[in-house]
Each structure stands twice: as structure tokens, then as C-alpha cells.
N, C-alpha and C. Protein backbone atom coordinates (compact mmCIF):
# COMPACT_ATOMS: atom_id res chain seq x y z
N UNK A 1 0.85 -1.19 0.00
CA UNK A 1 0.00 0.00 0.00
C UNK A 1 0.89 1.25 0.00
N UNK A 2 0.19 2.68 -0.33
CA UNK A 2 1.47 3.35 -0.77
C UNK A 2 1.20 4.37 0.40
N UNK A 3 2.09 5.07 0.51
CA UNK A 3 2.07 6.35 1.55
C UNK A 3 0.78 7.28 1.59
N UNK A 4 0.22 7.64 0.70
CA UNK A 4 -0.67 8.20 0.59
C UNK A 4 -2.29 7.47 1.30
N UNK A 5 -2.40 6.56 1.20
CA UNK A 5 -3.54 5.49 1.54
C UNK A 5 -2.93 5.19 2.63
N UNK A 6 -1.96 4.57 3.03
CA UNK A 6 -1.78 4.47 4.53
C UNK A 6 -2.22 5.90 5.55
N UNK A 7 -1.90 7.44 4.85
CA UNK A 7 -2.64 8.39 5.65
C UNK A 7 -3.82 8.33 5.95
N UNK A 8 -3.97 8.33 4.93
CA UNK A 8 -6.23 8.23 4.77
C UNK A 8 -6.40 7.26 5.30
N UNK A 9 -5.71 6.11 5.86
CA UNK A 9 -6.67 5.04 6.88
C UNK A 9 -6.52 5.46 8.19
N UNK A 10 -5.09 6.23 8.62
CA UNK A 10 -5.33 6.48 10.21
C UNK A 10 -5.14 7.67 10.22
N UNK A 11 -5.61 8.47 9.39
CA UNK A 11 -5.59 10.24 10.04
C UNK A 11 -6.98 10.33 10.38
N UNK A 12 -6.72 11.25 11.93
CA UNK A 12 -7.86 11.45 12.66
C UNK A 12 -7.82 12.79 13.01
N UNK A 13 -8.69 12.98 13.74
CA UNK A 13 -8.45 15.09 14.13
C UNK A 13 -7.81 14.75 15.23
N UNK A 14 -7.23 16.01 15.65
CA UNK A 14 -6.53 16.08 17.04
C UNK A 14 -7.63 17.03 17.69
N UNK A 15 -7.80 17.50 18.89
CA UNK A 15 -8.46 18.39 19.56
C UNK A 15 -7.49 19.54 19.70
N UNK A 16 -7.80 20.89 19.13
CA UNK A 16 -6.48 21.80 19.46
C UNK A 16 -5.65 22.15 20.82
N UNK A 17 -6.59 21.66 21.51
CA UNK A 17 -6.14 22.11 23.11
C UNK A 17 -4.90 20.53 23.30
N UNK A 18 -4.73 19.89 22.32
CA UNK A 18 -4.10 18.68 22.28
C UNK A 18 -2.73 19.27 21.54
N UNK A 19 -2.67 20.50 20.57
CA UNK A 19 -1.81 21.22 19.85
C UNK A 19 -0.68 21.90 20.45
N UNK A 20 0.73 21.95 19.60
CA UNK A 20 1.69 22.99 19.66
C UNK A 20 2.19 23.61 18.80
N UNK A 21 3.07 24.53 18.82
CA UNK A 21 3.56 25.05 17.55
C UNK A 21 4.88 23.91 17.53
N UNK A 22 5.58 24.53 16.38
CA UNK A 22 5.31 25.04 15.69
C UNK A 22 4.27 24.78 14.15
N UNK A 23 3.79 25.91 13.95
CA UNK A 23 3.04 25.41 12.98
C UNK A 23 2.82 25.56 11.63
N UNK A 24 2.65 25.23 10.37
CA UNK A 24 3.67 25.83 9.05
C UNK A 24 4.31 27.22 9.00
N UNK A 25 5.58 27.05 8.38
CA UNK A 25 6.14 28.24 7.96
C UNK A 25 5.63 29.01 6.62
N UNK A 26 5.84 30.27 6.12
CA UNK A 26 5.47 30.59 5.18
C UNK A 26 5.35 29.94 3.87
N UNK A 27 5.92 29.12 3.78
CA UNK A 27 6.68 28.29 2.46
C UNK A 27 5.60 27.18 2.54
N UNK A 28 5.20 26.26 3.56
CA UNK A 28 4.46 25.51 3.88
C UNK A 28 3.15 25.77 3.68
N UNK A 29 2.77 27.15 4.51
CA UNK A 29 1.41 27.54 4.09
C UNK A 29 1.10 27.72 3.03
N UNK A 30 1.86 28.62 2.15
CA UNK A 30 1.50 28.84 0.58
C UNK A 30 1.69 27.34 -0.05
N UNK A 31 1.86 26.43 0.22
CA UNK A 31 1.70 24.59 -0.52
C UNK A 31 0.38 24.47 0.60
N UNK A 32 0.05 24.57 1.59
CA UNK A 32 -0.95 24.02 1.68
C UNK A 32 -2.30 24.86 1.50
N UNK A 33 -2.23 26.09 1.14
CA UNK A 33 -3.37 26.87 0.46
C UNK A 33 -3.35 26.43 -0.79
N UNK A 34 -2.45 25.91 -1.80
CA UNK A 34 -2.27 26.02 -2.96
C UNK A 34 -3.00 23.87 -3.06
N UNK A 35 -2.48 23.01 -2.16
CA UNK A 35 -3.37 22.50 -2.36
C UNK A 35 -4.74 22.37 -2.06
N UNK A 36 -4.96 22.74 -1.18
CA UNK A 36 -6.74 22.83 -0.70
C UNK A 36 -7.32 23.60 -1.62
N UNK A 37 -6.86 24.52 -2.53
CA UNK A 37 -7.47 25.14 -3.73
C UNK A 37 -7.75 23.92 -4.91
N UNK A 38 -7.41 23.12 -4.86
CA UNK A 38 -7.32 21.89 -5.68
C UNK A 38 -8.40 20.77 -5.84
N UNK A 39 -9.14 21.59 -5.68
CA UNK A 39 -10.42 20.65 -5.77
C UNK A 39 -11.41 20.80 -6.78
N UNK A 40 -12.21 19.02 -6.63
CA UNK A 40 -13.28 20.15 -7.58
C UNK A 40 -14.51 20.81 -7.70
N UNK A 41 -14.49 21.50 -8.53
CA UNK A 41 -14.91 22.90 -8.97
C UNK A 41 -15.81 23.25 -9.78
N UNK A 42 -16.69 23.04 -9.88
CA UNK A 42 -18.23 22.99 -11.31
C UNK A 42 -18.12 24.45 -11.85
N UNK A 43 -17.48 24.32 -13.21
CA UNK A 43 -17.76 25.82 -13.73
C UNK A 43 -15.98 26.82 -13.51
N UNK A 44 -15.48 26.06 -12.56
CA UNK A 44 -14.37 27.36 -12.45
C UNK A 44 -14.56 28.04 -11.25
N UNK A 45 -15.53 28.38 -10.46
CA UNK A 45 -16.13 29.25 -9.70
C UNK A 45 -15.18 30.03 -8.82
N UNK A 46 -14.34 28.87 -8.12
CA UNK A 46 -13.65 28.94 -7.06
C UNK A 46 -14.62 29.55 -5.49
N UNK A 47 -15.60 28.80 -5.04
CA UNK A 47 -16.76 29.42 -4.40
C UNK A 47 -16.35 29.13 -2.88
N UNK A 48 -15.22 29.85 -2.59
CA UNK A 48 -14.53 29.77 -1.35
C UNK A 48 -12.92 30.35 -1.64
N UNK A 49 -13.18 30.75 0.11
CA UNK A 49 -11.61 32.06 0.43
C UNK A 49 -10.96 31.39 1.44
N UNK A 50 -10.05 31.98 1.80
CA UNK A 50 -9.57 31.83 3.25
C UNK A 50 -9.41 32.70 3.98
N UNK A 51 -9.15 32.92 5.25
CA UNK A 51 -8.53 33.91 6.00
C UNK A 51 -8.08 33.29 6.93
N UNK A 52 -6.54 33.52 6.52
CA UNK A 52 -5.29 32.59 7.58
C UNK A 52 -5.68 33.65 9.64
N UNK A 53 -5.33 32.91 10.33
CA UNK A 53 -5.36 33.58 11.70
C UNK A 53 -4.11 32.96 12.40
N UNK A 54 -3.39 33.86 12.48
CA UNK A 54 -2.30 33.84 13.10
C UNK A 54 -1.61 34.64 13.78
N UNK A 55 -0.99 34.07 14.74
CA UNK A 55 -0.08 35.17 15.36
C UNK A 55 -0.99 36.02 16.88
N UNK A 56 -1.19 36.89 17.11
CA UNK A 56 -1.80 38.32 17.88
C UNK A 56 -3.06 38.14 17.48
N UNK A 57 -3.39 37.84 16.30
CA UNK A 57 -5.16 37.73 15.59
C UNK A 57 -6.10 36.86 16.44
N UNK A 58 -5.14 35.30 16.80
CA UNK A 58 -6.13 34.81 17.42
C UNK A 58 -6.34 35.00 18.86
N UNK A 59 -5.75 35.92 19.50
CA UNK A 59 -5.85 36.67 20.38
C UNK A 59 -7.05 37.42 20.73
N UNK A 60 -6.89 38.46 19.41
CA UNK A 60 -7.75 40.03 19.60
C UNK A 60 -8.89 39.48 18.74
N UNK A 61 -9.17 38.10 17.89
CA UNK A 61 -10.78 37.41 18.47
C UNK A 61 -11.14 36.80 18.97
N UNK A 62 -10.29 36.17 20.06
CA UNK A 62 -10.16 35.65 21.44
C UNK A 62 -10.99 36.46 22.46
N UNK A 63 -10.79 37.96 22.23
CA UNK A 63 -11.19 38.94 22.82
C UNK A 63 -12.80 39.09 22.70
N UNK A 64 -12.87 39.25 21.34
CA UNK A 64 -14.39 39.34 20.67
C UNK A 64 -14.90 38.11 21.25
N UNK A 65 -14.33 37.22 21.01
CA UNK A 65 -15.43 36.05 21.19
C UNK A 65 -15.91 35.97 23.24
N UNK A 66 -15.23 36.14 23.55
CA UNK A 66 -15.12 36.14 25.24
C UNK A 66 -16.19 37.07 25.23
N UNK A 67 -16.36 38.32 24.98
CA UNK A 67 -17.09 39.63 24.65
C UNK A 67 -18.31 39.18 24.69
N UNK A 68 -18.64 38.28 23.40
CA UNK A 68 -19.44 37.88 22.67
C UNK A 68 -20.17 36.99 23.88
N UNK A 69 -19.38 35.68 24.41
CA UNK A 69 -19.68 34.76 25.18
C UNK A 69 -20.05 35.33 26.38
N UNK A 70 -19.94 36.83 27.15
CA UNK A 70 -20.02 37.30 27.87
C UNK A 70 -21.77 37.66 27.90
N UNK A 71 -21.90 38.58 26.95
CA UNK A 71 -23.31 38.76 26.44
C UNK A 71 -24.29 37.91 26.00
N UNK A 72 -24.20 36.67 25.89
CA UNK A 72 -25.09 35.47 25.38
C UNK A 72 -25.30 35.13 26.95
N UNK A 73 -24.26 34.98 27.73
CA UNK A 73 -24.24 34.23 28.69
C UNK A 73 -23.65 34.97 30.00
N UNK A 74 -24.79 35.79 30.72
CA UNK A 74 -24.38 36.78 31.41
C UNK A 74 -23.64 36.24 33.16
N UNK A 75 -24.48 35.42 33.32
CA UNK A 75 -23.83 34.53 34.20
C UNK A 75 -22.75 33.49 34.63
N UNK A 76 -22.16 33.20 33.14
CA UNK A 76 -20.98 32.51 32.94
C UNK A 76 -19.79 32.62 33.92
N UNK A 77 -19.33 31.93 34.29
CA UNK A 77 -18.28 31.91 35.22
C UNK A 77 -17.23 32.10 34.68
N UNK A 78 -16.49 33.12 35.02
CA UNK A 78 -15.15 33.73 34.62
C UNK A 78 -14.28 32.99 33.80
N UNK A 79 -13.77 31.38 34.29
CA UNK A 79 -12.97 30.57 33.79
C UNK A 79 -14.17 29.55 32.57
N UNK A 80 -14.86 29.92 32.50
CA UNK A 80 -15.75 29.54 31.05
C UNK A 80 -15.89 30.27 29.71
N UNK A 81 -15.93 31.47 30.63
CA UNK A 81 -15.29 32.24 29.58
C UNK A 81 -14.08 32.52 28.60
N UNK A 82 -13.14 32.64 29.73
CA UNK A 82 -11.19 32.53 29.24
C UNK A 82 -11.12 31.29 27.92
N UNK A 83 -12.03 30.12 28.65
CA UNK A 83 -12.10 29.01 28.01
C UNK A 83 -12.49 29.14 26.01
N UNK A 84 -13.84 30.12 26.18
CA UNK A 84 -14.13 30.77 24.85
C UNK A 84 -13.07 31.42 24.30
N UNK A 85 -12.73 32.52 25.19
CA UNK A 85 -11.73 33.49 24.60
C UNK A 85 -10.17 32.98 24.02
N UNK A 86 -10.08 31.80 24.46
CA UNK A 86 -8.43 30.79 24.06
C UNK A 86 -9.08 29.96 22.77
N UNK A 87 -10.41 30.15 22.30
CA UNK A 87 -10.72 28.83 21.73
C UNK A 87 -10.01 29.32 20.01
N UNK A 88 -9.24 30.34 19.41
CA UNK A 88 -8.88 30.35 18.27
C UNK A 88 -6.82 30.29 18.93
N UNK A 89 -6.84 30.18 19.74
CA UNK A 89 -5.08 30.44 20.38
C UNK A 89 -4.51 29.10 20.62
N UNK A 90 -5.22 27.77 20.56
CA UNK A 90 -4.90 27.03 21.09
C UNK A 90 -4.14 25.99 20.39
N UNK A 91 -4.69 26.37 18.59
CA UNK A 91 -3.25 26.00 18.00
C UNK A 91 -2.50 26.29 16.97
N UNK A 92 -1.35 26.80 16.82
CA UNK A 92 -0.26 27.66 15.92
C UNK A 92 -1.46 28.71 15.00
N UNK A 93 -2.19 27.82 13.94
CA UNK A 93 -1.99 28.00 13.21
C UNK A 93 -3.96 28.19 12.95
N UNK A 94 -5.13 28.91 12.59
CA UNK A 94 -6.24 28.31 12.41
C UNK A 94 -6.59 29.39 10.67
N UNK A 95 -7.53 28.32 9.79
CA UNK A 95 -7.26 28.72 8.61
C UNK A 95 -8.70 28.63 8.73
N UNK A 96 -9.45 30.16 8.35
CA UNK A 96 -10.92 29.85 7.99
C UNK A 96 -11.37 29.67 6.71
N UNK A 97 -12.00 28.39 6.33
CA UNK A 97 -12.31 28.54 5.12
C UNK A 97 -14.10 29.23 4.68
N UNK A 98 -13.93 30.12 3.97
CA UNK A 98 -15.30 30.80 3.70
C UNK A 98 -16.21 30.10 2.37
N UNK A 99 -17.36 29.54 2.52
CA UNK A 99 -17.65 29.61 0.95
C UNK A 99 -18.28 30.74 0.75
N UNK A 100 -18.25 30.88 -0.87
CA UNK A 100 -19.22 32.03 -0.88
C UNK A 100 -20.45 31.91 -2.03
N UNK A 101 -20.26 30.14 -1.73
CA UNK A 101 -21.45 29.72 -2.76
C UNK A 101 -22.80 30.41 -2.80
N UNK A 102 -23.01 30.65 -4.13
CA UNK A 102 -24.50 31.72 -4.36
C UNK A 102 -25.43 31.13 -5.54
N UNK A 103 -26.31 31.70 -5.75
CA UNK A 103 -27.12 31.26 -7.49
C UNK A 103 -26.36 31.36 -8.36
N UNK A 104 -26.52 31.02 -9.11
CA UNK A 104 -25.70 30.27 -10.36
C UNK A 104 -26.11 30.28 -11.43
N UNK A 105 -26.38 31.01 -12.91
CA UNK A 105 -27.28 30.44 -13.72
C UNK A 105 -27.00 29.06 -14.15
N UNK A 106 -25.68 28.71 -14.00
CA UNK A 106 -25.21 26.56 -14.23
C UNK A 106 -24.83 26.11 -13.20
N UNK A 107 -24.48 26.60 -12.19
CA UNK A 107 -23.58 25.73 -11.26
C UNK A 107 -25.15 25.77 -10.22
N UNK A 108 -24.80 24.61 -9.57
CA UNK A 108 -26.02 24.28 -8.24
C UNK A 108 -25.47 24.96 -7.26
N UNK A 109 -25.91 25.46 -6.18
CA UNK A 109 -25.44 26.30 -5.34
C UNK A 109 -25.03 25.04 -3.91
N UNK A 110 -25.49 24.16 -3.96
CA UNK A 110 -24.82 22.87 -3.56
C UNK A 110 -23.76 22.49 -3.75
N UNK A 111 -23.57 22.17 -5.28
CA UNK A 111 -21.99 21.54 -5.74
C UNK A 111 -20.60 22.59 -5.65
N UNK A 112 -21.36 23.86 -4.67
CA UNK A 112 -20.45 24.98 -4.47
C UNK A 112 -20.08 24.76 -3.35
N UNK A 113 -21.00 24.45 -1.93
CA UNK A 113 -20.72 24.35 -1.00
C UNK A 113 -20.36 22.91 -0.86
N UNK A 114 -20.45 22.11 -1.67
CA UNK A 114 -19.40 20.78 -1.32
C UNK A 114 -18.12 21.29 -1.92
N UNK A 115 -17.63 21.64 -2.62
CA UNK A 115 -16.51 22.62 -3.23
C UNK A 115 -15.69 22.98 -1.95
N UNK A 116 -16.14 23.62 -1.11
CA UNK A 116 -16.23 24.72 0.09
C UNK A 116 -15.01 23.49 0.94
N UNK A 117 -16.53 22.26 1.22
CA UNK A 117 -16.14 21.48 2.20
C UNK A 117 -15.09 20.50 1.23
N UNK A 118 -14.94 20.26 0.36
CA UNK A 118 -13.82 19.56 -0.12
C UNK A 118 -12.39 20.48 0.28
N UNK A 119 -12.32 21.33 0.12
CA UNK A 119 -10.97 22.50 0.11
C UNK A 119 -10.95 22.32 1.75
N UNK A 120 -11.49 21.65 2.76
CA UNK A 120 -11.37 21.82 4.35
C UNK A 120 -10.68 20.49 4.48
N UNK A 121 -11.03 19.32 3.60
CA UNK A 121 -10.83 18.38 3.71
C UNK A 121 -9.27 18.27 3.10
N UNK A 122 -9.21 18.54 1.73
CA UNK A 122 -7.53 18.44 1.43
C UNK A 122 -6.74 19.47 2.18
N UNK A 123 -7.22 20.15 2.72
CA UNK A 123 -6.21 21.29 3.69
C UNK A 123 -6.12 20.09 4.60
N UNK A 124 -6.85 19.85 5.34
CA UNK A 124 -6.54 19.01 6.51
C UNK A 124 -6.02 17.53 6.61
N UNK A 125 -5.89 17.05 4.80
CA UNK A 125 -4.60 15.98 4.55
C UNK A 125 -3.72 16.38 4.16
N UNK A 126 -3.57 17.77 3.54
CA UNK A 126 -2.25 17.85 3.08
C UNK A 126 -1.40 18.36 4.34
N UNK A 127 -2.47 19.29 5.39
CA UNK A 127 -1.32 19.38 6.64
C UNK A 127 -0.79 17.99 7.58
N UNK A 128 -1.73 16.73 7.49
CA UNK A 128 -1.39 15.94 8.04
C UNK A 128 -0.33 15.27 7.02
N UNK A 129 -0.19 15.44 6.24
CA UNK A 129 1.08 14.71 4.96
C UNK A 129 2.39 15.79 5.68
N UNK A 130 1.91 17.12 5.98
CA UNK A 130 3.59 17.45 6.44
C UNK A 130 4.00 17.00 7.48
N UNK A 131 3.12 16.37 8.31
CA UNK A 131 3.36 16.24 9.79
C UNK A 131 2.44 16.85 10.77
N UNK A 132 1.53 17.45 9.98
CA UNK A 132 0.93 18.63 11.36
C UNK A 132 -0.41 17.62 11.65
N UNK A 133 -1.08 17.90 12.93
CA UNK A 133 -1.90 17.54 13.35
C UNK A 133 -3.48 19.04 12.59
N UNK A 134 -4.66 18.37 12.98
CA UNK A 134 -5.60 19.19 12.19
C UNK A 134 -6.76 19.00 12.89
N UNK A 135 -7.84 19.90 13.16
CA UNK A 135 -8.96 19.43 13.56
C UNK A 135 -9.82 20.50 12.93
N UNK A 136 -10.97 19.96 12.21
CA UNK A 136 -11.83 20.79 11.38
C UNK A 136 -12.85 21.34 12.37
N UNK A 137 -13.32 22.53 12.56
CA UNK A 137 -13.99 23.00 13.20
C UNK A 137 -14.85 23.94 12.84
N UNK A 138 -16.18 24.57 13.67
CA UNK A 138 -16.99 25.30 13.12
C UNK A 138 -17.08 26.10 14.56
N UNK A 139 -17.41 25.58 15.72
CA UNK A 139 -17.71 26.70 16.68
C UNK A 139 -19.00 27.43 16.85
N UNK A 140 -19.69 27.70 18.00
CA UNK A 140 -20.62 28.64 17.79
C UNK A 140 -20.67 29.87 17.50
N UNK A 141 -19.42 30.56 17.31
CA UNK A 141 -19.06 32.04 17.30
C UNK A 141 -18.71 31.96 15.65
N UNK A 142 -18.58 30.37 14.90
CA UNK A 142 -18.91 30.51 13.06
C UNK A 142 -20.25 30.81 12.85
N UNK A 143 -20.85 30.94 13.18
CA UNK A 143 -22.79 31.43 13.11
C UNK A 143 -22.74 32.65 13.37
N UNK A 144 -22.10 33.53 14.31
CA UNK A 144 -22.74 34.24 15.14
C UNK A 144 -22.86 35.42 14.10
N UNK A 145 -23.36 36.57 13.87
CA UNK A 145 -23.05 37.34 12.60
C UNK A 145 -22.29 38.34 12.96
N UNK A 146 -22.39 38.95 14.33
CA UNK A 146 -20.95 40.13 14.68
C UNK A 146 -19.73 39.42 14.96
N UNK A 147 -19.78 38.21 15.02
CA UNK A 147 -18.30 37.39 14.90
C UNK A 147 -17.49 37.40 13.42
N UNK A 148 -19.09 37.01 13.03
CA UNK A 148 -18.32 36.91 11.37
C UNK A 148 -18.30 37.99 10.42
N UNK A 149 -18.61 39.25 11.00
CA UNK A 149 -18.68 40.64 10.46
C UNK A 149 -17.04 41.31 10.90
N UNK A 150 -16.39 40.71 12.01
CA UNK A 150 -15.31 41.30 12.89
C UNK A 150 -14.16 40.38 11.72
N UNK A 151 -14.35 39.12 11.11
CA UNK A 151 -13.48 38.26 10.67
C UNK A 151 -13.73 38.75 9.09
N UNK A 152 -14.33 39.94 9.00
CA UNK A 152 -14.07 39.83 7.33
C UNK A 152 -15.18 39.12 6.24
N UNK A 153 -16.39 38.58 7.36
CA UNK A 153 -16.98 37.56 6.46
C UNK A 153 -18.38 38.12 5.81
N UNK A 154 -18.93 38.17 4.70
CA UNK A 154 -19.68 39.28 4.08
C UNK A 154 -21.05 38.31 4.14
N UNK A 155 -22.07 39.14 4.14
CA UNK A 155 -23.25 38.31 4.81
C UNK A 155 -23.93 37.44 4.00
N UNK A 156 -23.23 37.40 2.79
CA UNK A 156 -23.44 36.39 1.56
C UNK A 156 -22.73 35.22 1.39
N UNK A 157 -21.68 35.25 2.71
CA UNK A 157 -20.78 34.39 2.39
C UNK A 157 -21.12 33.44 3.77
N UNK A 158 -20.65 31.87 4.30
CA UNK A 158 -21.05 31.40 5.24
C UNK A 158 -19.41 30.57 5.79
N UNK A 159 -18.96 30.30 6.96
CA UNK A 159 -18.05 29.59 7.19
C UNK A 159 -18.12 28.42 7.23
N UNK A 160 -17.00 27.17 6.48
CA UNK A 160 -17.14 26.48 6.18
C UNK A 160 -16.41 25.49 7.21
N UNK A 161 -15.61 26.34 7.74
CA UNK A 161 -14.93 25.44 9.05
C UNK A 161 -13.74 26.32 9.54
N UNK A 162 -13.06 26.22 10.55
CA UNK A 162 -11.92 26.54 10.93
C UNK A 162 -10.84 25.51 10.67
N UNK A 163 -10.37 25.45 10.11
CA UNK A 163 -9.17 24.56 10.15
C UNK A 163 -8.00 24.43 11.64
N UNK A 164 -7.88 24.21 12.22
CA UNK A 164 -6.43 24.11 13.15
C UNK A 164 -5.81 23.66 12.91
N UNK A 165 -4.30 23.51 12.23
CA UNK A 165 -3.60 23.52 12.31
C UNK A 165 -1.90 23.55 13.21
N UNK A 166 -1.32 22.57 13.99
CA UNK A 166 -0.64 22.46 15.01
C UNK A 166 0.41 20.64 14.71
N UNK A 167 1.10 20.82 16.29
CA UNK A 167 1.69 19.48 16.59
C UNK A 167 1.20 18.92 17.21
N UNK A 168 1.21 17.64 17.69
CA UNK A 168 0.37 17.07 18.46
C UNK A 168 1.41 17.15 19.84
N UNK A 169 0.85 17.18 21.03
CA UNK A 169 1.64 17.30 22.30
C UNK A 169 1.55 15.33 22.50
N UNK A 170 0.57 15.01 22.40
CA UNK A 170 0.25 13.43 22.39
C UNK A 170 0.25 12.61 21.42
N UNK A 171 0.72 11.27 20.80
CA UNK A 171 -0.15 10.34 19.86
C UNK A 171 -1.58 10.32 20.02
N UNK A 172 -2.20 10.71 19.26
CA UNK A 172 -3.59 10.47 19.21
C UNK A 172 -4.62 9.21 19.32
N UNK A 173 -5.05 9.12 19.95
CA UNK A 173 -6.11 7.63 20.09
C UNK A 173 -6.93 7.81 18.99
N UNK A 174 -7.13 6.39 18.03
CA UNK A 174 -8.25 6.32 17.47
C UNK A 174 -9.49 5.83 18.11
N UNK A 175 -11.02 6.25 17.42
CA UNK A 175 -11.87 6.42 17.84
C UNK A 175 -12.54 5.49 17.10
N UNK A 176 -13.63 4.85 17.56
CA UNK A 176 -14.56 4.00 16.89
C UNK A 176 -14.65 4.62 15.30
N UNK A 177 -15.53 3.66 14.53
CA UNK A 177 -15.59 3.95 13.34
C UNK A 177 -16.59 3.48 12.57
N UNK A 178 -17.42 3.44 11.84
CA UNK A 178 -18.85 2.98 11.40
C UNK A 178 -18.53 1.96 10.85
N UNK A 179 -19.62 0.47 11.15
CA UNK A 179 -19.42 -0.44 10.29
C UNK A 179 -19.94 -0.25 8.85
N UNK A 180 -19.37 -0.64 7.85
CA UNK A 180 -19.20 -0.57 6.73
C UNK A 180 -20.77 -1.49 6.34
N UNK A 181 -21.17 -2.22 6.98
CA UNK A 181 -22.37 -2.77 6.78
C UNK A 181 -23.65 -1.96 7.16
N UNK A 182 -23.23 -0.88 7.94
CA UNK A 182 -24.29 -0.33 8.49
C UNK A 182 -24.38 0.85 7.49
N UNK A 183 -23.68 0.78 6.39
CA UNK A 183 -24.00 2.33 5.63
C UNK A 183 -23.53 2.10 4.22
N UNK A 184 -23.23 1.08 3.98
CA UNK A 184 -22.81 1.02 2.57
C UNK A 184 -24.10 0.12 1.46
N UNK A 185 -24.92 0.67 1.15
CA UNK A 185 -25.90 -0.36 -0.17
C UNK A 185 -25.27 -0.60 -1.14
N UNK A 186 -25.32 -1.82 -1.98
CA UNK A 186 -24.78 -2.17 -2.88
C UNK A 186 -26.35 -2.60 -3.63
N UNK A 187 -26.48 -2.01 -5.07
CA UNK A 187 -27.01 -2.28 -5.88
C UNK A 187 -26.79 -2.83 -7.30
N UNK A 188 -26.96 -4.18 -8.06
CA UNK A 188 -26.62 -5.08 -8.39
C UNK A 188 -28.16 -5.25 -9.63
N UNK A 189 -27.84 -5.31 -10.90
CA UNK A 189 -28.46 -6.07 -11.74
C UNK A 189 -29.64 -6.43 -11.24
């Protein structure tokens, strides 16, 4: 079996709070934006962005979101909060992917947003092909609309996941897995 298929049988997510740096370098990131753009695509469209978060960023919407979590939840206990406010810091690296699938006079506005979610998916093998650990994420603060007004995200457009990006501090445990009988039909002549 070749390197590639041996990934795809045991890559799993990590939990970011499971993460360290370091986490791609410049050189790295531009190969792994360049493959997660690599998908396919009905029409050309390209119906999805990114916006890398790094550095101080996931900080100062660390801030917002705590803010945010503050006002939903007025009673929240101090250290539940911090908990919100660390939830983009926790590893190196977090890559939002946006779609911005819309009407179409040819393309389905579906085969845009699987588009979306395909580009989350090869981001998150091609970072596990360098070594990095990954966990696809959405969050309640990807819904929220002054979250996603603060991140750049235009009200036509929807988030398709957070990517994380990191090392793993642990080997990761695998997790159960669906039997193949319980979801696969085979139809036959």
C-alpha cells in the first residue's frame, strides 16, 4: 500500500487544546493553500476564500469572542469564559475557510458548497502529509453574525470550518468507526 492510503486510513483530528507550535512556515502555508485550492470545482467558480489567523489575531478574536460569550451568557463563570476566549489560540496556526457559494445560472449552489467542504478536507490531509496535526472546526461564534462581520466575512458568504492547524503534544487515540455494513448499499443487476 502506498504512503498516501496508509494516511487516509489512520488520520484522525486532534483536539487543538491537544496542539503545539510550531506550525507551518510561510513556504508551507502557501503549498498548503495552494493545495486545498485543488479541488473540484463545477464551472471554475472557485466558491470559497480563506482567512489565515495567526499570530496576535487569534488573540484580539479571542477577545471578541469572550465579549461575545459574555453577552449570550451573562452569568458565565469567569474561567468559562477565558475558556471561549483561548478557543482560536490554542493551535499555531487556524485557517478559515469561507464559501461564498450563491445562485448560479449553471452551477447548483450545492456543488459549491461541497466545493467549500472539499478545500477543508484536502487542507486538513495535506497538513497531516507534512506532519501537522488538524482538527476541522466550526464553533458557535462561526454562526454568530458580529463574529463573522469582525473576521471579514460578508453576509453572503457562510463559514465552512476553521481549520487548526498544530503538533500534536500526544499520539492520538483512534476512535470507533462505522461499520461498513451499516452504511454502505450495494445495488446489483
Amino acid at each position: 500500500m502506498n504512503n498516501m492510503l496508509d494516511l487516509l486510513k489512520s488520520r484522525r483530528s486532534v483536539a487543538p487544546h491537544l496542539m503545539t507550535g510550531p506550525g507551518p512556515d510561510a513556504a508551507e502555508l502557501q503549498t498548503l493553500l495552494t493545495i486545498a485550492a485543488r479541488v473540484p470545482d463545477h464551472g471554475k467558480l472557485a466558491p470559497w476564500r480563506f482567512i489565515v489567523i495567526e499570530g496576535d489575531a487569534r488573540h484580539r478574536l479571542g477577545t471578541l469572542i469572550g465579549t461575545l460569550h459574555t453577552s449570550m451568557h451573562p452569568d458565565a463563570k469567569p474561567e468559562t469564559t477565558d475558556i471561549e476566549r483561548r478557543r482560536l489560540a490554542r493551535a499555531p496556526l487556524v485557517i478559515a475557510v469561507i464559501s461564498t457559494a450563491g445562485p448560479h445560472v449553471k452551477i447548483p449552489e450545492w456543488e459549491q458548497v461541497l466545493s467549500a467542504g472539499a478545500v477543508c478536507m484536502n487542507l486538513t490531509i495535506a497538513a497531516n502529509a507534512m506532519g501537522f496535526v488538524t482538527a476541522w472546526l466550526t464553533e458557535w461564534f462561526g454562526y454568530h453574525r458580529e463574529f463573522l462581520a469582525a473576521l471579514g466575512v460578508r453576509e453572503s458568504e457562510k463559514l465552512a470550518g476553521f481549520i487548526h492547524i498544530g503538533r500534536a503534544t500526544e499520539k492520538p487515540l483512534d476512535r470507533p468507526r462505522p461499520d461498513l455494513a451499516d452504511i454502505v448499499t450495494h445495488l446489483t443487476v
